[in-house]
PDB file of N, CA and C in Angstrom:
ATOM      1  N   UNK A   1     201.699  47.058  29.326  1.00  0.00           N
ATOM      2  CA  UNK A   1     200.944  46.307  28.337  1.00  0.00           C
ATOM      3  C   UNK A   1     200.825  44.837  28.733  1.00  0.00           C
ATOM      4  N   UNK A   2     201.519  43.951  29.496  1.00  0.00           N
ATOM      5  CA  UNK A   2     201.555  42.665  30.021  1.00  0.00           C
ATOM      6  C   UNK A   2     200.102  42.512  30.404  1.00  0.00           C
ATOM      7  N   UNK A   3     199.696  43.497  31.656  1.00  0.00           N
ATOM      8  CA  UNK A   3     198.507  42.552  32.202  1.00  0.00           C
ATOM      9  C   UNK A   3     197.077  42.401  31.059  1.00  0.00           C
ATOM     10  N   UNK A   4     197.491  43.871  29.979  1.00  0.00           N
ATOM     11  CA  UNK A   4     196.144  43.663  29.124  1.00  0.00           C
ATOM     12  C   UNK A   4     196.292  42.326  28.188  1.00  0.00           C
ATOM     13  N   UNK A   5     197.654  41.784  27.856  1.00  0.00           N
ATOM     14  CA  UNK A   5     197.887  40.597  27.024  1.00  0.00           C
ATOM     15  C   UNK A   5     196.828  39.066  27.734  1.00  0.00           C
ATOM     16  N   UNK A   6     196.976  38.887  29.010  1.00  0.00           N
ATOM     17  CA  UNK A   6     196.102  38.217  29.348  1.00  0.00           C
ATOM     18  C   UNK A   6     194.449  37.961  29.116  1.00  0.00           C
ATOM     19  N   UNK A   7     194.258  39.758  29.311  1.00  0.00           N
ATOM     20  CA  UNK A   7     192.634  39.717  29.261  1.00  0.00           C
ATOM     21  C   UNK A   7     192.327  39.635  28.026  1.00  0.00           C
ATOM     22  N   UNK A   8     193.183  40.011  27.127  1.00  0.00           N
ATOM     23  CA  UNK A   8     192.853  40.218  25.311  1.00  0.00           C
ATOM     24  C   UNK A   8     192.630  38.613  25.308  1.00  0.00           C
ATOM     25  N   UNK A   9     193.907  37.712  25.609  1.00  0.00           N
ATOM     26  CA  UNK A   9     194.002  36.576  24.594  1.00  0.00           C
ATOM     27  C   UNK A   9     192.714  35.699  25.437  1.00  0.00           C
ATOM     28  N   UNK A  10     192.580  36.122  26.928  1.00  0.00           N
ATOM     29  CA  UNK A  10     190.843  35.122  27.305  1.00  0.00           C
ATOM     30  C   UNK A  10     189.785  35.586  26.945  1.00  0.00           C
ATOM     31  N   UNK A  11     189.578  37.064  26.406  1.00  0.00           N
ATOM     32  CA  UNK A  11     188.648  37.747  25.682  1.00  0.00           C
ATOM     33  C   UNK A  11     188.568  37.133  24.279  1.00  0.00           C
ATOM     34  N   UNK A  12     189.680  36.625  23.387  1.00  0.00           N
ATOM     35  CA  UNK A  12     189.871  36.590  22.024  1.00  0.00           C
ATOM     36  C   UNK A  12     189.504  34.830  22.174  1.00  0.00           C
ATOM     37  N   UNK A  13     190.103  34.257  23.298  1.00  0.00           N
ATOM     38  CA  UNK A  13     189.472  33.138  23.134  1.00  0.00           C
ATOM     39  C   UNK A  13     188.405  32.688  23.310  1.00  0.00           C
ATOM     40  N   UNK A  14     187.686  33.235  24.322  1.00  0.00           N
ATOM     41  CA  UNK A  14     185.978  33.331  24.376  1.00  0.00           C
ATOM     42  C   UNK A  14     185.155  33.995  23.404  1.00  0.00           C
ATOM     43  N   UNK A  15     185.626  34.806  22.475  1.00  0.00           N
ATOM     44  CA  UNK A  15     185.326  34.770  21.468  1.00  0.00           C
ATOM     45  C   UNK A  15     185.235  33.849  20.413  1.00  0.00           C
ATOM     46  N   UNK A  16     186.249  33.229  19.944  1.00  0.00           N
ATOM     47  CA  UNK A  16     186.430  31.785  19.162  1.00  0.00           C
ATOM     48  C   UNK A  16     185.566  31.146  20.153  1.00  0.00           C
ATOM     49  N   UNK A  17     185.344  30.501  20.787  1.00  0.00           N
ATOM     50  CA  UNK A  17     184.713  29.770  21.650  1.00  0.00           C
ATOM     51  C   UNK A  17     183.044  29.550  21.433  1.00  0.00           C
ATOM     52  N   UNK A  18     182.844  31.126  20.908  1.00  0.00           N
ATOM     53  CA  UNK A  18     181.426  31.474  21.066  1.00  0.00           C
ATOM     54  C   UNK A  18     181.058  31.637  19.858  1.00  0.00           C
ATOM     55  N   UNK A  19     181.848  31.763  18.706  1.00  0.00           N
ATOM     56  CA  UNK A  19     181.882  31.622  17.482  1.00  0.00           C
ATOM     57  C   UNK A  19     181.993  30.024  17.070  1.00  0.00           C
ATOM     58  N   UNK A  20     182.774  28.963  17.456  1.00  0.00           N
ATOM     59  CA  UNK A  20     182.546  28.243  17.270  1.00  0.00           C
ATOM     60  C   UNK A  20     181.112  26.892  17.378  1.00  0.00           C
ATOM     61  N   UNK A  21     180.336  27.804  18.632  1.00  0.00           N
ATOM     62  CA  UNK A  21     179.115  26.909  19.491  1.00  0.00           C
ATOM     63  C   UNK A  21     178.312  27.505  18.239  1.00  0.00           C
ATOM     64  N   UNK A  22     178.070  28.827  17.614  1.00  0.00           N
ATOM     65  CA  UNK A  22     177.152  28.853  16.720  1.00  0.00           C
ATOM     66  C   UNK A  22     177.222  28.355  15.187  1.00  0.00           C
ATOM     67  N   UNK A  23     178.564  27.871  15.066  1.00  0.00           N
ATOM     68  CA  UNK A  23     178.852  27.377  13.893  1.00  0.00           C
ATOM     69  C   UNK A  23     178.534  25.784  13.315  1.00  0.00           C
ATOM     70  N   UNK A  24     178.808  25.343  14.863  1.00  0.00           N
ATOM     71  CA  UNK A  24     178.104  23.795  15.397  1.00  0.00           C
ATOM     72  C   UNK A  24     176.822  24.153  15.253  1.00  0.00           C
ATOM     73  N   UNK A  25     176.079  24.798  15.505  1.00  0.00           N
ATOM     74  CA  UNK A  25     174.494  24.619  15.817  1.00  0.00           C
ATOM     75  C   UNK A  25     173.840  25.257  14.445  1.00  0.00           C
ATOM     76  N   UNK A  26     174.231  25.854  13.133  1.00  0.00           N
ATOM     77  CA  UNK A  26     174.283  26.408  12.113  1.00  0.00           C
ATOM     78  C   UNK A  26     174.712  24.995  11.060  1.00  0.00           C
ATOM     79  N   UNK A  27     175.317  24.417  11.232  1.00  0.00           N
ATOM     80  CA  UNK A  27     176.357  22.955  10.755  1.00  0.00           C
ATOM     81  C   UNK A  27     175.088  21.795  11.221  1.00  0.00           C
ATOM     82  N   UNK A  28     174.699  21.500  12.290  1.00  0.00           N
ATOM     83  CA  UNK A  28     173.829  20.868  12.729  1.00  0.00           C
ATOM     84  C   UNK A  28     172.470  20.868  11.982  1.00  0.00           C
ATOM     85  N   UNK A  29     172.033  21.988  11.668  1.00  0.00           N
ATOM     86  CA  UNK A  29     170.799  22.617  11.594  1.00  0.00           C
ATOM     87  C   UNK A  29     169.485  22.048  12.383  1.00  0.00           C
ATOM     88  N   UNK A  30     170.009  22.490  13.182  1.00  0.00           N
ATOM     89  CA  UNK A  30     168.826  22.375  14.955  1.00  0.00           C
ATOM     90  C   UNK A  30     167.896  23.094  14.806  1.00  0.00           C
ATOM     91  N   UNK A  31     166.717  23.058  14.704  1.00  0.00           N
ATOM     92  CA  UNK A  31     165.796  23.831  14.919  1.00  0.00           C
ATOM     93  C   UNK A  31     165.612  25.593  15.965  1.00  0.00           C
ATOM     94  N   UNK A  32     165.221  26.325  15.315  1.00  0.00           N
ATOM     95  CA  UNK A  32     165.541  27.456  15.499  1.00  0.00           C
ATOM     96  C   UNK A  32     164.431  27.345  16.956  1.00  0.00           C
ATOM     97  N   UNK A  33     164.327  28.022  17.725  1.00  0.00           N
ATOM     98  CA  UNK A  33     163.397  27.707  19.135  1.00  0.00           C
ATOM     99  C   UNK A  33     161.725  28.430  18.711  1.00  0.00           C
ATOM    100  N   UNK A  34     162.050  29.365  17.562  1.00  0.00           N
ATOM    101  CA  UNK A  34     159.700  29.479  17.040  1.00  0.00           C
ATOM    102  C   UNK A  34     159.980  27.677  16.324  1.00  0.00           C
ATOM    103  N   UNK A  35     160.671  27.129  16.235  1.00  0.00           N
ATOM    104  CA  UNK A  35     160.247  25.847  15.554  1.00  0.00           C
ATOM    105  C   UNK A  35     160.550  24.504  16.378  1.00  0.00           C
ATOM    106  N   UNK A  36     161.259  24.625  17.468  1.00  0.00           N
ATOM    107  CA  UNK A  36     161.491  23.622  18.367  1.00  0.00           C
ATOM    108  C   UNK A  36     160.009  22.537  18.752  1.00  0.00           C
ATOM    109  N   UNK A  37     158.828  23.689  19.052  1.00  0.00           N
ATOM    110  CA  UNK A  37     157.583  23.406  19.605  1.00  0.00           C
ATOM    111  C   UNK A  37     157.786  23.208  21.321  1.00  0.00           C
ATOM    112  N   UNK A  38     156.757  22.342  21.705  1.00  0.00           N
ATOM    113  CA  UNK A  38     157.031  22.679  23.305  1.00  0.00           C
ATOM    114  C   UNK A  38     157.571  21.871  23.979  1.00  0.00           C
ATOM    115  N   UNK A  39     158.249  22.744  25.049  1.00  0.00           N
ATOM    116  CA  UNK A  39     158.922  21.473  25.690  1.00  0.00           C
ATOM    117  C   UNK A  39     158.807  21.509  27.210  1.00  0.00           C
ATOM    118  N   UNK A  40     157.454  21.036  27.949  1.00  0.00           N
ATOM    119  CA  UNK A  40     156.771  21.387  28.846  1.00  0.00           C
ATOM    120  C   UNK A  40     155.918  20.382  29.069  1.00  0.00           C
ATOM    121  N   UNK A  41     156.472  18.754  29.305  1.00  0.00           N
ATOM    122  CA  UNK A  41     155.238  17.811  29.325  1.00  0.00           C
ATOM    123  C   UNK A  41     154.728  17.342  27.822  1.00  0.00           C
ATOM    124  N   UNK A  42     155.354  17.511  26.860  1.00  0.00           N
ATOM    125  CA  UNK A  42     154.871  17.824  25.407  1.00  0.00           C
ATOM    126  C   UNK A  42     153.436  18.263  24.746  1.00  0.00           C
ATOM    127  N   UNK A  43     153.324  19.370  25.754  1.00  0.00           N
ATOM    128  CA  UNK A  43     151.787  19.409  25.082  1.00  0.00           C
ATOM    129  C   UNK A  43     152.109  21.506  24.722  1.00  0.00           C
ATOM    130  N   UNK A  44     151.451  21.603  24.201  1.00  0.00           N
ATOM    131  CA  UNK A  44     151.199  23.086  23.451  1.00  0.00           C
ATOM    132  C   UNK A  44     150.891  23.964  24.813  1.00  0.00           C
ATOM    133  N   UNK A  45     151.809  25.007  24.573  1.00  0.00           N
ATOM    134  CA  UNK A  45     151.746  26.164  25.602  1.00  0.00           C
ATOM    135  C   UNK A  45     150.399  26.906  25.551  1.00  0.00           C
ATOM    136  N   UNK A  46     149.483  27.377  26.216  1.00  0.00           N
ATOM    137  CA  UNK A  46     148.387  27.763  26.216  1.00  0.00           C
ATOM    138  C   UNK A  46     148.082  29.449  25.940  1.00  0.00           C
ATOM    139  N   UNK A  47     149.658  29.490  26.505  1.00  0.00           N
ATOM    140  CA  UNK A  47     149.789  31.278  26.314  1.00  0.00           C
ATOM    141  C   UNK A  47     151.194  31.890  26.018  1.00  0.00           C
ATOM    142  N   UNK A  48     151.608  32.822  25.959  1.00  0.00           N
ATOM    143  CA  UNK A  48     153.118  33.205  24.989  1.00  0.00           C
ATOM    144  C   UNK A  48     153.592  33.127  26.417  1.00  0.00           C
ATOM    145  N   UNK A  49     154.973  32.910  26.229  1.00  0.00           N
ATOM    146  CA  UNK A  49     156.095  32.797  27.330  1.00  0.00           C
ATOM    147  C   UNK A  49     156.282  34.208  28.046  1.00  0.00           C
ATOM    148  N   UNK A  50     155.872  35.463  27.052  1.00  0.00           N
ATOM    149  CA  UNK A  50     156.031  36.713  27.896  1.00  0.00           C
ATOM    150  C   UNK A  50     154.658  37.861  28.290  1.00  0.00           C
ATOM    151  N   UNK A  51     153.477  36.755  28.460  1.00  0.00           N
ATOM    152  CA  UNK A  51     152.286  37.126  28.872  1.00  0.00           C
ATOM    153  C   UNK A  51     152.260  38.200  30.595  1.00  0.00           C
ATOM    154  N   UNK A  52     151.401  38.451  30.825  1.00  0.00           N
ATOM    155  CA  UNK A  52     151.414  38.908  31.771  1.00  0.00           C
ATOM    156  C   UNK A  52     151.038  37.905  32.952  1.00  0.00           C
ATOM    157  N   UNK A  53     151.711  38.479  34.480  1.00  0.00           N
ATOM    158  CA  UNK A  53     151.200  37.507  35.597  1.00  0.00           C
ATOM    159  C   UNK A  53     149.962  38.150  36.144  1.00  0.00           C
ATOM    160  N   UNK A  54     149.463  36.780  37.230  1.00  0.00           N
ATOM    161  CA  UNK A  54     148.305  37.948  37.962  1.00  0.00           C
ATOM    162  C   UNK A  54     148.928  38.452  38.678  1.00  0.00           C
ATOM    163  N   UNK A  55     148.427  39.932  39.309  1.00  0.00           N
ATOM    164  CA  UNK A  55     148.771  40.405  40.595  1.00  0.00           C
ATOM    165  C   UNK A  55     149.183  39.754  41.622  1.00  0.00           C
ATOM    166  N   UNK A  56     148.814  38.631  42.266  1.00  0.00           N
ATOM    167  CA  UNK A  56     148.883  37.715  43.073  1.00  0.00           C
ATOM    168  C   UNK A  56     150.325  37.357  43.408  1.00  0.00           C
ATOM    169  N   UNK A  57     151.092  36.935  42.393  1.00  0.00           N
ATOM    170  CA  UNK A  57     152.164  36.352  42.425  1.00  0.00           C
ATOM    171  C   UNK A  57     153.297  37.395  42.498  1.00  0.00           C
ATOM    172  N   UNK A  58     152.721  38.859  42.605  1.00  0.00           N
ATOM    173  CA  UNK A  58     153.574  39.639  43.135  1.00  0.00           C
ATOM    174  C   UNK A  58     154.024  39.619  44.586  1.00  0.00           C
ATOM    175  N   UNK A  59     152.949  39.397  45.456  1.00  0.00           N
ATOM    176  CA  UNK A  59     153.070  39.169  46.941  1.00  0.00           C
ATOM    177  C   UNK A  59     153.393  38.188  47.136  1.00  0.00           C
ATOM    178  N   UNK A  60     153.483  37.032  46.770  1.00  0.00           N
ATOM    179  CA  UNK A  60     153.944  35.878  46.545  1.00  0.00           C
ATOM    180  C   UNK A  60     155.539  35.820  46.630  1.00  0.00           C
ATOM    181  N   UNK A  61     156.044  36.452  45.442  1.00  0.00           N
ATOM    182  CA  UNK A  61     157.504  36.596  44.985  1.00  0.00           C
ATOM    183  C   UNK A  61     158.068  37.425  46.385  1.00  0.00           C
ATOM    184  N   UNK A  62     157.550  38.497  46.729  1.00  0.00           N
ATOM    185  CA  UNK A  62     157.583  39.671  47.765  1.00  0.00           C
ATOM    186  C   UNK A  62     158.314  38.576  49.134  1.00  0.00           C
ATOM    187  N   UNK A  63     157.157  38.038  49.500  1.00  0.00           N
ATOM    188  CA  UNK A  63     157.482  36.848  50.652  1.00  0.00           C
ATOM    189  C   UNK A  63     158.703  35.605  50.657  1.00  0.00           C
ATOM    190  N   UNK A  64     158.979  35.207  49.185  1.00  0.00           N
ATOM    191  CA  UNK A  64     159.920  34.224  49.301  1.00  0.00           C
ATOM    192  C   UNK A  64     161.237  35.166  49.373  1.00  0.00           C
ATOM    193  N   UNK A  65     161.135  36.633  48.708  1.00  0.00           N
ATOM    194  CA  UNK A  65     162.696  37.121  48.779  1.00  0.00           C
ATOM    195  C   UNK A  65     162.976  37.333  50.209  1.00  0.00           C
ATOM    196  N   UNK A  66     161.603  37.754  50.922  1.00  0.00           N
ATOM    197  CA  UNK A  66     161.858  38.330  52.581  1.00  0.00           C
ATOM    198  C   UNK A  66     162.638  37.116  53.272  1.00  0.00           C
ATOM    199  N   UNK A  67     161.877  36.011  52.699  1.00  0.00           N
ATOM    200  CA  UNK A  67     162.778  34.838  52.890  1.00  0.00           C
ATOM    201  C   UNK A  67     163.768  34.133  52.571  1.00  0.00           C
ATOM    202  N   UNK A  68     164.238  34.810  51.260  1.00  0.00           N
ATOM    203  CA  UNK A  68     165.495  34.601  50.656  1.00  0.00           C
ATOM    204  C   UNK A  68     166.659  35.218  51.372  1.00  0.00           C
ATOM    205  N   UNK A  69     166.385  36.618  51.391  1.00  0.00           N
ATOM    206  CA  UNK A  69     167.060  37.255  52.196  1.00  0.00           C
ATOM    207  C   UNK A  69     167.330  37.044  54.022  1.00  0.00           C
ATOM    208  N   UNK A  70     166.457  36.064  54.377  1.00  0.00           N
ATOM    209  CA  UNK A  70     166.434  35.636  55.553  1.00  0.00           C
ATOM    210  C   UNK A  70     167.997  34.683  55.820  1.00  0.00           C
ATOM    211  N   UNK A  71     167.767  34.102  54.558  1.00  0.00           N
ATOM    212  CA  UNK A  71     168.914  33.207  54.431  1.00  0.00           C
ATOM    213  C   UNK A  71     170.273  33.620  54.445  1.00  0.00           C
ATOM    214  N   UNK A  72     170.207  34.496  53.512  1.00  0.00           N
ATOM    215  CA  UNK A  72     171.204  35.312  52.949  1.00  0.00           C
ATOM    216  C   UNK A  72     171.881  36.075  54.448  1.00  0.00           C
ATOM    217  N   UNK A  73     171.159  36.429  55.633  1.00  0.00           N
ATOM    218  CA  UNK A  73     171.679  37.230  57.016  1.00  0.00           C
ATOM    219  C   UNK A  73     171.624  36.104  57.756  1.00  0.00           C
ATOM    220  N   UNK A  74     171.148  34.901  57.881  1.00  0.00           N
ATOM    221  CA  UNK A  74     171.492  33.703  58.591  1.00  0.00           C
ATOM    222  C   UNK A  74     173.025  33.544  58.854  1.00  0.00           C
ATOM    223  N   UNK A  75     173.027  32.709  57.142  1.00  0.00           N
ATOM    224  CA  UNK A  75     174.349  31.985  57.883  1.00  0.00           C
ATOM    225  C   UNK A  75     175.788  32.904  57.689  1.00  0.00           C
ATOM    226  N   UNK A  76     175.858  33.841  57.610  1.00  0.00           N
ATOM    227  CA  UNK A  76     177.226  34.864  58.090  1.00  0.00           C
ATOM    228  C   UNK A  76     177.138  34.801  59.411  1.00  0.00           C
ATOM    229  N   UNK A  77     175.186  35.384  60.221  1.00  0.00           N
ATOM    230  CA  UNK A  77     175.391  35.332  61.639  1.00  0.00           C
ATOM    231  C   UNK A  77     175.647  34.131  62.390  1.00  0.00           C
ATOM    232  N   UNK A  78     175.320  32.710  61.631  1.00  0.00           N
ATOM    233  CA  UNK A  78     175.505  31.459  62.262  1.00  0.00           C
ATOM    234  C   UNK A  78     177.201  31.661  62.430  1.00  0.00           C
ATOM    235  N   UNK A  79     178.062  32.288  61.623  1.00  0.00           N
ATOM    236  CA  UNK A  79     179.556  31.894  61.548  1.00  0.00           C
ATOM    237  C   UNK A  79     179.948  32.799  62.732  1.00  0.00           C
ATOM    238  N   UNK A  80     178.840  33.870  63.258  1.00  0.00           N
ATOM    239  CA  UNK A  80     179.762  34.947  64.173  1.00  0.00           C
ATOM    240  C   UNK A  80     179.393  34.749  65.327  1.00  0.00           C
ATOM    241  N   UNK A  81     178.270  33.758  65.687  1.00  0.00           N
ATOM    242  CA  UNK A  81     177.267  33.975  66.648  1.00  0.00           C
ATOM    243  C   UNK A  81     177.982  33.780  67.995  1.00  0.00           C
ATOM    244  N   UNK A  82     179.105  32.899  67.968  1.00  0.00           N
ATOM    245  CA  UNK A  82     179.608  32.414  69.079  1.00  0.00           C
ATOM    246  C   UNK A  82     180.570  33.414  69.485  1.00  0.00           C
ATOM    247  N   UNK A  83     180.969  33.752  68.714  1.00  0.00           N
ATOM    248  CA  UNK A  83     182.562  34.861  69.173  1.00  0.00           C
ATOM    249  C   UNK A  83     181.275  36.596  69.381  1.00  0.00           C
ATOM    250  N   UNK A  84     180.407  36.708  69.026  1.00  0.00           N
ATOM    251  CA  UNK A  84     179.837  38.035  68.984  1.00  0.00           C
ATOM    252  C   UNK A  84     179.309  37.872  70.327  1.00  0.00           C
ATOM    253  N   UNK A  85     178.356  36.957  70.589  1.00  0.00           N
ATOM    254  CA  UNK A  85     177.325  36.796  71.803  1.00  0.00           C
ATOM    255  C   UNK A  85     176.085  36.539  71.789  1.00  0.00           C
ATOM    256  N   UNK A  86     175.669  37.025  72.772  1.00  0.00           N
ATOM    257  CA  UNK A  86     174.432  37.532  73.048  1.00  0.00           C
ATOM    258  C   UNK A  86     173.863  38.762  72.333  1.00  0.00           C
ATOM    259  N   UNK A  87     174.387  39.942  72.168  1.00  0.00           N
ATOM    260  CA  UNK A  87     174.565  40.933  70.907  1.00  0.00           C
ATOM    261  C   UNK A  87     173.805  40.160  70.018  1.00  0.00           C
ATOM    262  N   UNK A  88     174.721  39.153  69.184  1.00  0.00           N
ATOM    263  CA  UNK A  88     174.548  38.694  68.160  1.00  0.00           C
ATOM    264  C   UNK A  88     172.477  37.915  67.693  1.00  0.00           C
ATOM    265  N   UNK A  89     172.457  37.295  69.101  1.00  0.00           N
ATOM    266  CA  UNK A  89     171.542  36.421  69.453  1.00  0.00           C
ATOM    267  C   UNK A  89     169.939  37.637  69.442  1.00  0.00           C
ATOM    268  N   UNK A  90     170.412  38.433  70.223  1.00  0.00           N
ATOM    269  CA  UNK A  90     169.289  39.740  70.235  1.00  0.00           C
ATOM    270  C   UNK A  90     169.155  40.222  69.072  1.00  0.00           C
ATOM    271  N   UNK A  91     169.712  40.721  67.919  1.00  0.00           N
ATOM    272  CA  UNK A  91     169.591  41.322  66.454  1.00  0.00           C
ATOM    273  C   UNK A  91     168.996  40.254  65.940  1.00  0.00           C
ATOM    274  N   UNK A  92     169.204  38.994  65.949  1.00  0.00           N
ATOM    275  CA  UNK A  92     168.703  38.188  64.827  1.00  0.00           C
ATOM    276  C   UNK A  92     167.256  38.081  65.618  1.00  0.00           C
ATOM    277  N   UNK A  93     167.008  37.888  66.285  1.00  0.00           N
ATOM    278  CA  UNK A  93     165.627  37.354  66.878  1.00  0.00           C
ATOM    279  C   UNK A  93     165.116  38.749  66.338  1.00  0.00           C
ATOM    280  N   UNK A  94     165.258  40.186  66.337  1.00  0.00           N
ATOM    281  CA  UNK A  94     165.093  41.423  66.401  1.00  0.00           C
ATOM    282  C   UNK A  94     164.471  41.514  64.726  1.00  0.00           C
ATOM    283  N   UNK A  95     165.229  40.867  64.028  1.00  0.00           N
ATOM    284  CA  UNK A  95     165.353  40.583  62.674  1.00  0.00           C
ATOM    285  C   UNK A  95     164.756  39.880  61.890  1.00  0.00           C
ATOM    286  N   UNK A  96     164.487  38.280  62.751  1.00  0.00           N
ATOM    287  CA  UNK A  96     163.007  37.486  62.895  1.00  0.00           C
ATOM    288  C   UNK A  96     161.859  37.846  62.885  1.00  0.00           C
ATOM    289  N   UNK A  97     161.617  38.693  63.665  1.00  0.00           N
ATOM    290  CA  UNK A  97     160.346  39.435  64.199  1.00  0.00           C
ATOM    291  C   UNK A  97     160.051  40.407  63.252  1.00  0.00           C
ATOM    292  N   UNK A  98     160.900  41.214  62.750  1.00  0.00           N
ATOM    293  CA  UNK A  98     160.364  42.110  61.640  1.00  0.00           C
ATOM    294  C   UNK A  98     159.797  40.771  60.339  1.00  0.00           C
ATOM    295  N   UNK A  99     160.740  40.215  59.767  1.00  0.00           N
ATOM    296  CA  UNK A  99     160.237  39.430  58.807  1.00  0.00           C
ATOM    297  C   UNK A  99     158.878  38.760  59.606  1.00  0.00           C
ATOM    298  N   UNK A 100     158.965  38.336  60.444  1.00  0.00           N
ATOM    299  CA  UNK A 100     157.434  37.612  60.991  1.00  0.00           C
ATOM    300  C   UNK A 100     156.373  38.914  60.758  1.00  0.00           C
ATOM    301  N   UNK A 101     156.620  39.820  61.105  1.00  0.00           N
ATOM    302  CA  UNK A 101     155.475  41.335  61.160  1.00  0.00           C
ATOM    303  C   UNK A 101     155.092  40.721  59.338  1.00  0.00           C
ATOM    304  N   UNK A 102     156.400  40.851  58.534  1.00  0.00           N
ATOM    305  CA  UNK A 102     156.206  41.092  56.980  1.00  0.00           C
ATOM    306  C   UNK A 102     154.746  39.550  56.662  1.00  0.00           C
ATOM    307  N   UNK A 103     155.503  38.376  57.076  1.00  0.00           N
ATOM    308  CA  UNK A 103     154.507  37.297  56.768  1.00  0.00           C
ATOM    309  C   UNK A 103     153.209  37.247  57.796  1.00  0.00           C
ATOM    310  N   UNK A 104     152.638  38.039  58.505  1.00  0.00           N
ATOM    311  CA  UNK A 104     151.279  38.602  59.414  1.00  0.00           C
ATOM    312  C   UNK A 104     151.172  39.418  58.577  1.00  0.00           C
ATOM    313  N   UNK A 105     151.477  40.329  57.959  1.00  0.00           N
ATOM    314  CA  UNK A 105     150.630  41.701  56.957  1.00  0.00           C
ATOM    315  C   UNK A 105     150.145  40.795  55.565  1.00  0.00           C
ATOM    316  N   UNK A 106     151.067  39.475  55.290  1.00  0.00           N
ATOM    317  CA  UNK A 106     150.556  39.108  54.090  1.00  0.00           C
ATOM    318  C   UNK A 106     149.637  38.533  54.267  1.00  0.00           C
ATOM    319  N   UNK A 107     149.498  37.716  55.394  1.00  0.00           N
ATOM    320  CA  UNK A 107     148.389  36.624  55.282  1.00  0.00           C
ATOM    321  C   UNK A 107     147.248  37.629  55.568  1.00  0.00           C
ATOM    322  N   UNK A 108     147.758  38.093  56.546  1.00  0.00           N
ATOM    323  CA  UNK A 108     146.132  39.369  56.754  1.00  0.00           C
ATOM    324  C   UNK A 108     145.794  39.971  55.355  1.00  0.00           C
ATOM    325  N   UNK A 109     146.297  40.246  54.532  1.00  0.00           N
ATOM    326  CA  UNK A 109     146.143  41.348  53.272  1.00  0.00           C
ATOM    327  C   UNK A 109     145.863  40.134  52.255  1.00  0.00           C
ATOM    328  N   UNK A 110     145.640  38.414  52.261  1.00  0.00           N
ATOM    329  CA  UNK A 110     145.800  37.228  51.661  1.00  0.00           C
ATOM    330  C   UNK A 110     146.495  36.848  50.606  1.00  0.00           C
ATOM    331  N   UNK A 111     147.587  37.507  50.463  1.00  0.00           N
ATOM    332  CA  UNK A 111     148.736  37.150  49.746  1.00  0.00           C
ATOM    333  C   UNK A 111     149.166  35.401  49.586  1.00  0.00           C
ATOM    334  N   UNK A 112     148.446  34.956  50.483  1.00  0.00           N
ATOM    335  CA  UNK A 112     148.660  33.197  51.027  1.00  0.00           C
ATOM    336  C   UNK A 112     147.596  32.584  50.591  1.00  0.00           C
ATOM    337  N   UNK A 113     146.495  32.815  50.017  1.00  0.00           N
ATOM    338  CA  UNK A 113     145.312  32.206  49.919  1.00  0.00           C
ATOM    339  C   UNK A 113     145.814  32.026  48.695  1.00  0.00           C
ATOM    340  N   UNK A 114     145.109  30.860  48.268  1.00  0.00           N
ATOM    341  CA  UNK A 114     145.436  30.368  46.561  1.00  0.00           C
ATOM    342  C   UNK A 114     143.785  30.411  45.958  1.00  0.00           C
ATOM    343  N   UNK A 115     142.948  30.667  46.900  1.00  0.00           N
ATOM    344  CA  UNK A 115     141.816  30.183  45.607  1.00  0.00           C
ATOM    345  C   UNK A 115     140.880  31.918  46.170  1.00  0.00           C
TER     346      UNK A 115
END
């Protein structure tokens, strides 16, 4: 029963914790967020916050993760590159090149064009 005494009493206190932030903001009486209005440059939102996107910005999103994820296999290989080799040096370039294939299919297919 010891180790559950820990998780109860940081569970029980993040509870109080989270009970207390709404009791402040209830005590306050802050504006509820349909009554806040906008907060975007202060001018009126033109469309609801959970409208639909265009298509567009699907290929868009598509390309920055290829590139997110670029990042994400970088720097582990930057930490191994020296003790692995040449090995190491051949996969990533190997790895480059596919993501380069991915950003040539977009621009060809114009995933990059804005207008």
């Amino acid at each position: 029963m010891q180790p559950y005494v820990a998780v109860l009493s940081l569970v029980g206190a993040l509870g109080v914790v989270i009970a207390c932030v709404y009791a402040f903001s209830l005590l306050a009486g802050l504006p509820g967020p349909l009554q806040a209005g906008p907060f975007l440059s202060g001018a009126r939102p033109s469309e609801h916050a959970l409208s639909r996107y265009h298509v567009r910005w699907y290929a868009v999103t598509m390309v920055f993760l290829a590139f997110d994820m670029e990042m994400v296999f970088m720097y582990p290989w930057a930490l191994v590159v020296a003790s692995v080799g040449t090995k190491a040096v051949v996969e990533m370039f190997v790895f480059l090149g596919l993501l380069m294939v991915g950003v040539v299919y977009a621009w060809r297919e114009g995933a990059l064009r804005w207008s």
